[in-house]
PDB file of N, CA and C in Angstrom:
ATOM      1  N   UNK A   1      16.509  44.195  70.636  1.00  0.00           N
ATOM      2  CA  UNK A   1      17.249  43.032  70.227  1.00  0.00           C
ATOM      3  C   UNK A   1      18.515  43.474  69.503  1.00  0.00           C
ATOM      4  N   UNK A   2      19.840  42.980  69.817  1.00  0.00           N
ATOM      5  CA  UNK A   2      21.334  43.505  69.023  1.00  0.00           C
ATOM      6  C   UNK A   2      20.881  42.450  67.738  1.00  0.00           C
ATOM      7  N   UNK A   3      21.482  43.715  67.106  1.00  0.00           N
ATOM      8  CA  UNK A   3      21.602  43.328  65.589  1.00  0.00           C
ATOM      9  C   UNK A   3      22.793  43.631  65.080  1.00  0.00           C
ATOM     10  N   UNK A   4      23.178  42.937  63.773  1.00  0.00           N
ATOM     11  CA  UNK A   4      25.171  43.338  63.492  1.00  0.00           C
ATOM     12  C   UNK A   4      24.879  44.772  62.648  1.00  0.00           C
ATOM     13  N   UNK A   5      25.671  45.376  63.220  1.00  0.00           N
ATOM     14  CA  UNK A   5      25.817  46.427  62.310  1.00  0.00           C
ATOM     15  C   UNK A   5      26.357  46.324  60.882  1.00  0.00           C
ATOM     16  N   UNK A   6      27.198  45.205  60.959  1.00  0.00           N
ATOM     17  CA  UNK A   6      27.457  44.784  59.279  1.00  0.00           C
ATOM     18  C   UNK A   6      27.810  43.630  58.803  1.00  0.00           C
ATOM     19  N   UNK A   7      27.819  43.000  57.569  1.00  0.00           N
ATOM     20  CA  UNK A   7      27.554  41.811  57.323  1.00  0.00           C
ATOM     21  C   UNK A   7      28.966  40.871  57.778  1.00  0.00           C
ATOM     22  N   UNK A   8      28.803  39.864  58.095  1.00  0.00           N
ATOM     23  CA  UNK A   8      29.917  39.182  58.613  1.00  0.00           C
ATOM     24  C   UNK A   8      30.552  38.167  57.272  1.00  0.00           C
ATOM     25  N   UNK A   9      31.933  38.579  57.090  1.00  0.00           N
ATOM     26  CA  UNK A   9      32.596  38.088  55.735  1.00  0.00           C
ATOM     27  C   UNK A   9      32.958  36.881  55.856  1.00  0.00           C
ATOM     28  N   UNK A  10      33.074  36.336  54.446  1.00  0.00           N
ATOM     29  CA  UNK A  10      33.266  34.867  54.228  1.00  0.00           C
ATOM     30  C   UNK A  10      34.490  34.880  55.187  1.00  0.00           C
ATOM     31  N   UNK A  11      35.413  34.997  54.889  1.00  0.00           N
ATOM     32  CA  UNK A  11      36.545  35.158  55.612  1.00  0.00           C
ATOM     33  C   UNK A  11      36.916  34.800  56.959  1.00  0.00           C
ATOM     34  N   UNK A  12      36.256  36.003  57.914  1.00  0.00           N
ATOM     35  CA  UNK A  12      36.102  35.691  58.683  1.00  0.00           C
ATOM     36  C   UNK A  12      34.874  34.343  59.273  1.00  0.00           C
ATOM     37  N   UNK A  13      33.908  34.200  58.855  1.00  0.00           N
ATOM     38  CA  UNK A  13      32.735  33.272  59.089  1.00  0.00           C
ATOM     39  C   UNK A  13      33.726  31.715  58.711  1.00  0.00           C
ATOM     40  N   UNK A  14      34.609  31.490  57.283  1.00  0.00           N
ATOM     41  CA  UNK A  14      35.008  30.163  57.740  1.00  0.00           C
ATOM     42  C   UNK A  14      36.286  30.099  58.300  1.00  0.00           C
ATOM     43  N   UNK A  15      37.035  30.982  58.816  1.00  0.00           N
ATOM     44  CA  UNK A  15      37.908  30.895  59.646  1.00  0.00           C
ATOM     45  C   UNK A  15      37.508  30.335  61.075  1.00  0.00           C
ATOM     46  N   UNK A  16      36.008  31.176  61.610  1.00  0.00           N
ATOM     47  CA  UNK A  16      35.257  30.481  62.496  1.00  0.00           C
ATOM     48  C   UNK A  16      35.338  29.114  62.779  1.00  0.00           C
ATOM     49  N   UNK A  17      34.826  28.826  61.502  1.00  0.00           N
ATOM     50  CA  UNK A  17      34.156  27.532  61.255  1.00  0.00           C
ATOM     51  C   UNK A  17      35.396  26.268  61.034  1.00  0.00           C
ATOM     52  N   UNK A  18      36.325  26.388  60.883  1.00  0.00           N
ATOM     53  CA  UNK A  18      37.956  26.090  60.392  1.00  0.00           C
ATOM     54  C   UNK A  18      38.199  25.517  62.329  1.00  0.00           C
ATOM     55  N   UNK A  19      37.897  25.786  63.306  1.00  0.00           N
ATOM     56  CA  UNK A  19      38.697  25.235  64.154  1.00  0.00           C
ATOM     57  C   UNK A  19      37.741  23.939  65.080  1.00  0.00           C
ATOM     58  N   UNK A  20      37.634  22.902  63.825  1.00  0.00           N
ATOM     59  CA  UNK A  20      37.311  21.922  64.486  1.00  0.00           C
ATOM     60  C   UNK A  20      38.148  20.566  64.510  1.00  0.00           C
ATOM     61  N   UNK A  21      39.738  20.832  64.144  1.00  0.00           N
ATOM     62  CA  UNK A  21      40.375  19.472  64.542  1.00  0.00           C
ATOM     63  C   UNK A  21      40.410  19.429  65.538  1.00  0.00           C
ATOM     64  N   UNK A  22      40.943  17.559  65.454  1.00  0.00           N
ATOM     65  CA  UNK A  22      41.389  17.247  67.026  1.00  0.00           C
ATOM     66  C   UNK A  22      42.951  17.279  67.308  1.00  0.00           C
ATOM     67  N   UNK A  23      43.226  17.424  68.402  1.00  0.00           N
ATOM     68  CA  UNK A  23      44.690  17.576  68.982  1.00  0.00           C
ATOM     69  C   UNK A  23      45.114  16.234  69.400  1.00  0.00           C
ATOM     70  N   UNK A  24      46.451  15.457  69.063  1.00  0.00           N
ATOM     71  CA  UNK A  24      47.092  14.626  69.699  1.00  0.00           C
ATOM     72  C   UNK A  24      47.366  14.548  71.403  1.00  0.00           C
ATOM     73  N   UNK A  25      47.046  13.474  71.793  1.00  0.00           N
ATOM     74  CA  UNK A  25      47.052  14.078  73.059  1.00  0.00           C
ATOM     75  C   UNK A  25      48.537  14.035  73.410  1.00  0.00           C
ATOM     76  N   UNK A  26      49.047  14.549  75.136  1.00  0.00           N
ATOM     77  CA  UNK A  26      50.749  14.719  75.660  1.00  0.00           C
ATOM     78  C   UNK A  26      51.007  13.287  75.714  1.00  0.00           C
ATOM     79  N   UNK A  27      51.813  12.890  75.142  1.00  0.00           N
ATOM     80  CA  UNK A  27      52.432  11.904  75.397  1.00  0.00           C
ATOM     81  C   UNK A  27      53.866  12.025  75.917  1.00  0.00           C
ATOM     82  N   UNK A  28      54.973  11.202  76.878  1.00  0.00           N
ATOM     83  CA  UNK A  28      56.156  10.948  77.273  1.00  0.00           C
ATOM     84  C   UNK A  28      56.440  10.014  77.607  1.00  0.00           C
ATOM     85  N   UNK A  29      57.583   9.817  77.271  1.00  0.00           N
ATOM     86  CA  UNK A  29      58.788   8.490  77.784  1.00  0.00           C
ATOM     87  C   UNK A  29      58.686   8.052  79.208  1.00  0.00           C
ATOM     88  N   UNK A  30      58.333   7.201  79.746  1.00  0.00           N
ATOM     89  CA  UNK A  30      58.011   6.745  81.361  1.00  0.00           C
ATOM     90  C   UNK A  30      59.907   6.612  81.443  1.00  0.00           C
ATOM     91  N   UNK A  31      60.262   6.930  82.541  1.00  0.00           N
ATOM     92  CA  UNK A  31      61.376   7.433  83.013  1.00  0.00           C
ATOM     93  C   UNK A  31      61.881   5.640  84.035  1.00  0.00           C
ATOM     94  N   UNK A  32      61.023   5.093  83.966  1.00  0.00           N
ATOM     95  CA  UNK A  32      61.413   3.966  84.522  1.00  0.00           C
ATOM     96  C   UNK A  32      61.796   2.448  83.222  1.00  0.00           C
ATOM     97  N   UNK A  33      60.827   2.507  82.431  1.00  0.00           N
ATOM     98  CA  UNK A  33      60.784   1.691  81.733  1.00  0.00           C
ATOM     99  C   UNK A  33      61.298   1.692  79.786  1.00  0.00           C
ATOM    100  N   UNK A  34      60.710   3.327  79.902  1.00  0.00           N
ATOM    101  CA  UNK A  34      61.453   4.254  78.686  1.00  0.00           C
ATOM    102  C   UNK A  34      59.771   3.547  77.705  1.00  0.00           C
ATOM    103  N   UNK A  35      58.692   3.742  78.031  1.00  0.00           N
ATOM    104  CA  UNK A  35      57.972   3.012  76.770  1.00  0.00           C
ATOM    105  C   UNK A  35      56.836   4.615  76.968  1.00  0.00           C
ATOM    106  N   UNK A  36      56.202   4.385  75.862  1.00  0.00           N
ATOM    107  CA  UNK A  36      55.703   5.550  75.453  1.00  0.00           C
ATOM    108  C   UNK A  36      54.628   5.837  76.792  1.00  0.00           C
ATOM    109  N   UNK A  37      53.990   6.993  77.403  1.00  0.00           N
ATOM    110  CA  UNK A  37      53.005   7.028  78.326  1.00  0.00           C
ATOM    111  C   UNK A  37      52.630   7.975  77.774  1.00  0.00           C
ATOM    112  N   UNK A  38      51.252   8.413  78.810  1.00  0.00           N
ATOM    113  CA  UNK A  38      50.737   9.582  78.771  1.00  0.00           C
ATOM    114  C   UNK A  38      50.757  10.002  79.613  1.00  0.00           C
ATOM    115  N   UNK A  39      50.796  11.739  79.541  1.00  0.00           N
ATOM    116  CA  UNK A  39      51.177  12.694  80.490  1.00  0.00           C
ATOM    117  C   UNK A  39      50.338  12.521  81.798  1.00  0.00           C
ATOM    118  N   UNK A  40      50.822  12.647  83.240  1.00  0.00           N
ATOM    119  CA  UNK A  40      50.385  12.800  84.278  1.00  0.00           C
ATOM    120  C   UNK A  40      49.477  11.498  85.155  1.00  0.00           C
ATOM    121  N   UNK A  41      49.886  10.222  83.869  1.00  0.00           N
ATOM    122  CA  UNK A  41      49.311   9.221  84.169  1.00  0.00           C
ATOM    123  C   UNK A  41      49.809   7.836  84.861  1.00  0.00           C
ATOM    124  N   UNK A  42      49.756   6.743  85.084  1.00  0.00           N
ATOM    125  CA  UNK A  42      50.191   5.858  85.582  1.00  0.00           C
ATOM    126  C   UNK A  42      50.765   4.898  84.083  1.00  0.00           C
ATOM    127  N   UNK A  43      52.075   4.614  84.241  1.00  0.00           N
ATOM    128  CA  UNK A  43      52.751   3.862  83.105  1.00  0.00           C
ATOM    129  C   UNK A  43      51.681   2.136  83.095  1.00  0.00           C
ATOM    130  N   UNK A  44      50.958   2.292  81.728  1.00  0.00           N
ATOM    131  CA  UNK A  44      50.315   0.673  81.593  1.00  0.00           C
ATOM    132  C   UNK A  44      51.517  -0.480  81.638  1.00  0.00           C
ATOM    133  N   UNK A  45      53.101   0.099  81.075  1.00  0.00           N
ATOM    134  CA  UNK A  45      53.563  -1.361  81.455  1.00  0.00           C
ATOM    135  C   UNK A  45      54.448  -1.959  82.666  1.00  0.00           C
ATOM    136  N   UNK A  46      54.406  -0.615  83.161  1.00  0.00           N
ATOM    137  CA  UNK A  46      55.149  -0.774  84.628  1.00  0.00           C
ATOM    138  C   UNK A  46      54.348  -0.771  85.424  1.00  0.00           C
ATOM    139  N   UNK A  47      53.975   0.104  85.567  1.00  0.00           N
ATOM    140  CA  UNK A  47      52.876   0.682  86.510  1.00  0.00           C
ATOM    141  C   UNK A  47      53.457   1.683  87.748  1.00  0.00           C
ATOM    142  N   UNK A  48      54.208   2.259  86.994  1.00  0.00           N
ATOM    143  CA  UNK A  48      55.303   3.297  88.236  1.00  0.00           C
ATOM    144  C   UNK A  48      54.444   5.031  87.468  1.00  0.00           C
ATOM    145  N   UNK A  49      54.689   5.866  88.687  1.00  0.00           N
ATOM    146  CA  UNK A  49      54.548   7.203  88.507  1.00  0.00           C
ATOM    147  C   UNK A  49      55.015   7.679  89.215  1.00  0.00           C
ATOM    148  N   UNK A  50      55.881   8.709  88.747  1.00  0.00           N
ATOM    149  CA  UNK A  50      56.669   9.661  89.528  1.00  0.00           C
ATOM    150  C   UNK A  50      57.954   8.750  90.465  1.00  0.00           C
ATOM    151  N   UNK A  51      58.007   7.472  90.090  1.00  0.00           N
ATOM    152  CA  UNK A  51      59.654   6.857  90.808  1.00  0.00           C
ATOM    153  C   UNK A  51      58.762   5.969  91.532  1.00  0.00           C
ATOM    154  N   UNK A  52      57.375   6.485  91.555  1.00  0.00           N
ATOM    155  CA  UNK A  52      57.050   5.119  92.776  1.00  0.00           C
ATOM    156  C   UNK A  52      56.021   4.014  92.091  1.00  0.00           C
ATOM    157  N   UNK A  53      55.812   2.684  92.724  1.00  0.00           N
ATOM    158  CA  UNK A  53      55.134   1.873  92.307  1.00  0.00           C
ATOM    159  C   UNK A  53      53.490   1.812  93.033  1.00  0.00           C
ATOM    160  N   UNK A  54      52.497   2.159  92.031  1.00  0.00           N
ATOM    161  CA  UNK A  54      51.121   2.574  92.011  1.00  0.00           C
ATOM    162  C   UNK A  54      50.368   1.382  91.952  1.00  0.00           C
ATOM    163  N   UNK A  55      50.760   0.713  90.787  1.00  0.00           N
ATOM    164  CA  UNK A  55      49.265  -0.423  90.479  1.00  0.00           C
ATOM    165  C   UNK A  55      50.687  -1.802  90.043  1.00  0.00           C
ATOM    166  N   UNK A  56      49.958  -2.914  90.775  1.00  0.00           N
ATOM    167  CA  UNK A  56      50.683  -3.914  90.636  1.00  0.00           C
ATOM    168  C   UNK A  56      50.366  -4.367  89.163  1.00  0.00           C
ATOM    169  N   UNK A  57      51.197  -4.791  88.206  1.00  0.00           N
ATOM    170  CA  UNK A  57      50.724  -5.543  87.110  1.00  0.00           C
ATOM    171  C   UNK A  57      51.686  -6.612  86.778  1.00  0.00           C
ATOM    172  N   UNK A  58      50.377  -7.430  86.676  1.00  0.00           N
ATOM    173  CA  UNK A  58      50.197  -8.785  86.210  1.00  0.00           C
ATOM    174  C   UNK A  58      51.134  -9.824  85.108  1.00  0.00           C
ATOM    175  N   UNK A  59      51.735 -10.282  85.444  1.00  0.00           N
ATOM    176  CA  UNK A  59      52.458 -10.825  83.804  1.00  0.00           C
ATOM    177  C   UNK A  59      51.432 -12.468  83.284  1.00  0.00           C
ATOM    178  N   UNK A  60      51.087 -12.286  81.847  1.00  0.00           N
ATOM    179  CA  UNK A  60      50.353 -13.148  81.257  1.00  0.00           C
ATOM    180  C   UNK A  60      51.622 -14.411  81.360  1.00  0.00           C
ATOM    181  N   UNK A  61      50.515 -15.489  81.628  1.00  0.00           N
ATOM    182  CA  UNK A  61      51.411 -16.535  81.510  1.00  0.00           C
ATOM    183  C   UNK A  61      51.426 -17.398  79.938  1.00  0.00           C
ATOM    184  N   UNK A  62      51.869 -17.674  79.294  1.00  0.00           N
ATOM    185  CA  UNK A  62      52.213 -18.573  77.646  1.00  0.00           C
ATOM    186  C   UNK A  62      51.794 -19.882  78.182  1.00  0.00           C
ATOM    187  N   UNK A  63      50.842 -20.641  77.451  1.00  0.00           N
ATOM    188  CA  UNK A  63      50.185 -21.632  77.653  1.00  0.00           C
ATOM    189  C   UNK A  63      51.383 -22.574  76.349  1.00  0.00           C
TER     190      UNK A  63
END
């Protein structure tokens, strides 16, 4: 059975232990509409990717 040859230092042990944030995810400017998106995805208020039109969306109507 491996065993450590020597004791493992605070140091190093919570530096270990130190990499549990989370990351913001990619966000960018949709190039059609200019509103915030996320990377590699379909724009929620246009609905364009890459210049072309993907998913039709809907406009709410005001009662």
């Amino acid at each position: 059975m491996a065993v450590p040859k020597r004791k493992t230092s605070k140091a190093r042990k919570h530096s270990r232990k130190a990499n549990w944030k989370l990351t913001a995810p990619g966000t960018g400017e949709c190039p059609k509409c200019h509103s915030i998106k996320l990377n590699h995805r379909v724009c929620k208020t246009c609905g364009y990717y890459a210049d072309k039109a993907v998913v039709e969306i809907k406009e709410d109507k005001e009662k």
